[in-house]
N, C-alpha and C. Protein backbone atom coordinates (compact mmCIF):
# COMPACT_ATOMS: atom_id res chain seq x y z
N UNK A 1 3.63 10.56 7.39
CA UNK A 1 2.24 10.22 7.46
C UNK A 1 1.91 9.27 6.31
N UNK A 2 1.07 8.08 6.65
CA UNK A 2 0.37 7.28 5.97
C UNK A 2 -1.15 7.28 5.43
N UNK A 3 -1.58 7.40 3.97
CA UNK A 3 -2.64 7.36 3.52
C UNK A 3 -3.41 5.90 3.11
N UNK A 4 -4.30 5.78 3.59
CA UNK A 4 -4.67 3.98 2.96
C UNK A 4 -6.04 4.21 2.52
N UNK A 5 -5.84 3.61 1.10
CA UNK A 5 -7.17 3.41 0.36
C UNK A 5 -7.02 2.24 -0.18
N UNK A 6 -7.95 1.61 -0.49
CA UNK A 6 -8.51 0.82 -1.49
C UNK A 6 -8.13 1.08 -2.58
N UNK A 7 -7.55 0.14 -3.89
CA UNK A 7 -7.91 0.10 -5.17
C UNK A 7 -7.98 -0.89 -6.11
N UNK A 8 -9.18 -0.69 -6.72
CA UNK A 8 -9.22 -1.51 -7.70
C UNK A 8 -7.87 -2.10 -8.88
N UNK A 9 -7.78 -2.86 -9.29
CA UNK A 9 -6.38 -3.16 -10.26
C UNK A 9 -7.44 -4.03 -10.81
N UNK A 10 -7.68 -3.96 -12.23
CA UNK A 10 -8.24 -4.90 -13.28
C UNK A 10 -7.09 -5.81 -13.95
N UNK A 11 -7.19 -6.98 -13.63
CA UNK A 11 -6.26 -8.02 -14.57
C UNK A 11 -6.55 -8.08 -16.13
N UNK A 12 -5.91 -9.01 -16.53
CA UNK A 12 -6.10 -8.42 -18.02
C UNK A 12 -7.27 -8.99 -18.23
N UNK A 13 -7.97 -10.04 -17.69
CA UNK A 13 -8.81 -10.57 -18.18
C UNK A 13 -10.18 -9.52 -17.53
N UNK A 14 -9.88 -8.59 -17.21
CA UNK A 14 -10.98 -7.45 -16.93
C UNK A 14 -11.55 -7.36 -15.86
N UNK A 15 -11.11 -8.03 -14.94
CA UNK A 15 -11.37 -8.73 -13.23
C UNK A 15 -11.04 -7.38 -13.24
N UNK A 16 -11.69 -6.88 -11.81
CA UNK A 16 -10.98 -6.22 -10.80
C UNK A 16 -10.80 -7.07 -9.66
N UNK A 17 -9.77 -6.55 -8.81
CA UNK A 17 -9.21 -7.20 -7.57
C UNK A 17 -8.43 -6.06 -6.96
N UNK A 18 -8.90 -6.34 -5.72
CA UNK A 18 -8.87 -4.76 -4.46
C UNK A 18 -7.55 -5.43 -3.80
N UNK A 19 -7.15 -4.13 -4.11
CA UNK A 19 -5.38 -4.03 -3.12
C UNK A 19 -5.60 -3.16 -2.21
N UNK A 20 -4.55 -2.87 -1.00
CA UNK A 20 -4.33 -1.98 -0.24
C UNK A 20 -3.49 -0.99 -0.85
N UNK A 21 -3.55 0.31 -0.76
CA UNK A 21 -2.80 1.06 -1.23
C UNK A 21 -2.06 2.29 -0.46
N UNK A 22 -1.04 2.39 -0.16
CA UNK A 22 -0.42 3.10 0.84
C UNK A 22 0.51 4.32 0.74
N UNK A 23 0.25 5.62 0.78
CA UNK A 23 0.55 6.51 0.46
C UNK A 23 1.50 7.18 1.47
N UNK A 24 2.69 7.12 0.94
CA UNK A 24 3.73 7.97 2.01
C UNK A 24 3.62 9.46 1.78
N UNK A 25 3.01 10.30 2.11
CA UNK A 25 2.76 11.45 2.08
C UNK A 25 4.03 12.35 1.86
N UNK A 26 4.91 12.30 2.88
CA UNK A 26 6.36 13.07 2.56
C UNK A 26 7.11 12.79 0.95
N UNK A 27 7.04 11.47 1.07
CA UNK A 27 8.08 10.99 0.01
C UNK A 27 7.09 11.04 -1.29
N UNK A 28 5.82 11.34 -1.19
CA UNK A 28 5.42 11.02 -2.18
C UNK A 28 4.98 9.78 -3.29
N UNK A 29 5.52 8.59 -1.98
CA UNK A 29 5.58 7.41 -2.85
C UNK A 29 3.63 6.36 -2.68
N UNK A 30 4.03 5.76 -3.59
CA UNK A 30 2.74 4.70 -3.13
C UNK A 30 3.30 3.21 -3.56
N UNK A 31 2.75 2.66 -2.74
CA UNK A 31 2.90 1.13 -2.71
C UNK A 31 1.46 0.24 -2.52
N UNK A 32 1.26 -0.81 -3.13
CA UNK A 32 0.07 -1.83 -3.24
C UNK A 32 0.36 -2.76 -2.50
N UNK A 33 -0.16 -3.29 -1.42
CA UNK A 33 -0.61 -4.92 -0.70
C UNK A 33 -1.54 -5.46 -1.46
N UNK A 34 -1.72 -6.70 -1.04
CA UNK A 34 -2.03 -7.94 -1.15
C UNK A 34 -3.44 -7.84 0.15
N UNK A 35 -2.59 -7.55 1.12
CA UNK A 35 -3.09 -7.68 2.14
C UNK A 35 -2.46 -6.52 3.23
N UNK A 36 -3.86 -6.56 4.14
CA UNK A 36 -3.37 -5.43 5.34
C UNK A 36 -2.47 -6.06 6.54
N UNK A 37 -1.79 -7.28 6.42
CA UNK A 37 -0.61 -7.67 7.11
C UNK A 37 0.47 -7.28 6.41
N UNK A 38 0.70 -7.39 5.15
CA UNK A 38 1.83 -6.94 4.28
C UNK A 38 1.75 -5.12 4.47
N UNK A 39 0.77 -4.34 4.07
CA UNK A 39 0.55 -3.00 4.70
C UNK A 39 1.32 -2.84 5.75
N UNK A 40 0.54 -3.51 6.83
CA UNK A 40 1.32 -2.81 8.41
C UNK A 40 2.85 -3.63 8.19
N UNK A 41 2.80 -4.55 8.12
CA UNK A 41 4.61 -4.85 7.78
C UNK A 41 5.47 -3.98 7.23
N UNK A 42 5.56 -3.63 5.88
CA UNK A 42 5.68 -2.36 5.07
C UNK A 42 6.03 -1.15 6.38
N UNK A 43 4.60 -0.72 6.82
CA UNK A 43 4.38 0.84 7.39
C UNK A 43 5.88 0.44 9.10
N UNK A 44 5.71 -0.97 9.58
CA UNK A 44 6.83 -1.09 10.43
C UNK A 44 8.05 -0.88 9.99
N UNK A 45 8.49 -1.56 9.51
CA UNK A 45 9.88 -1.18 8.23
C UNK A 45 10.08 -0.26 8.25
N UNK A 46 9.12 0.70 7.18
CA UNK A 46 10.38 2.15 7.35
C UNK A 46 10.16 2.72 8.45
N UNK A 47 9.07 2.95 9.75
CA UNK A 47 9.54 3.42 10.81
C UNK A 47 10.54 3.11 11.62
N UNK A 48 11.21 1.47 11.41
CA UNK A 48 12.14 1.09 12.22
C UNK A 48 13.26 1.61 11.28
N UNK A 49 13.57 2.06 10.05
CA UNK A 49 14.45 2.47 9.32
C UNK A 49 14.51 4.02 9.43
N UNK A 50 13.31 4.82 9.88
CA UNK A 50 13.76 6.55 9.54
C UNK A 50 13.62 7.03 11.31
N UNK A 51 13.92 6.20 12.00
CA UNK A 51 13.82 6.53 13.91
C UNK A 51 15.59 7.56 14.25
């Protein structure tokens, strides 16, 4: 299962700038996009890898 939120990431210069953030629930892992094409790319991948 996949979790997706929003998050803020402040650059150094104190910007924030909103990523996608994607939570593999089993594994425990998280990963940041750019964008929600890179997201669903990502979320295809490892389903075509753990089938």
């Amino acid at each position: 299962m996949f979790v997706f939120q929003l998050a803020a990431i402040e650059k150094e210069t104190g910007e924030k700038q909103w990523r996608i953030k994607i939570t593999h629930v089993q594994e425990e892992r998280e990963t940041l996009f750019e964008s929600i094409e890179e997201a669903m790319n990502f979320m295809r991948q490892w389903q075509n890898k753990h089938r």
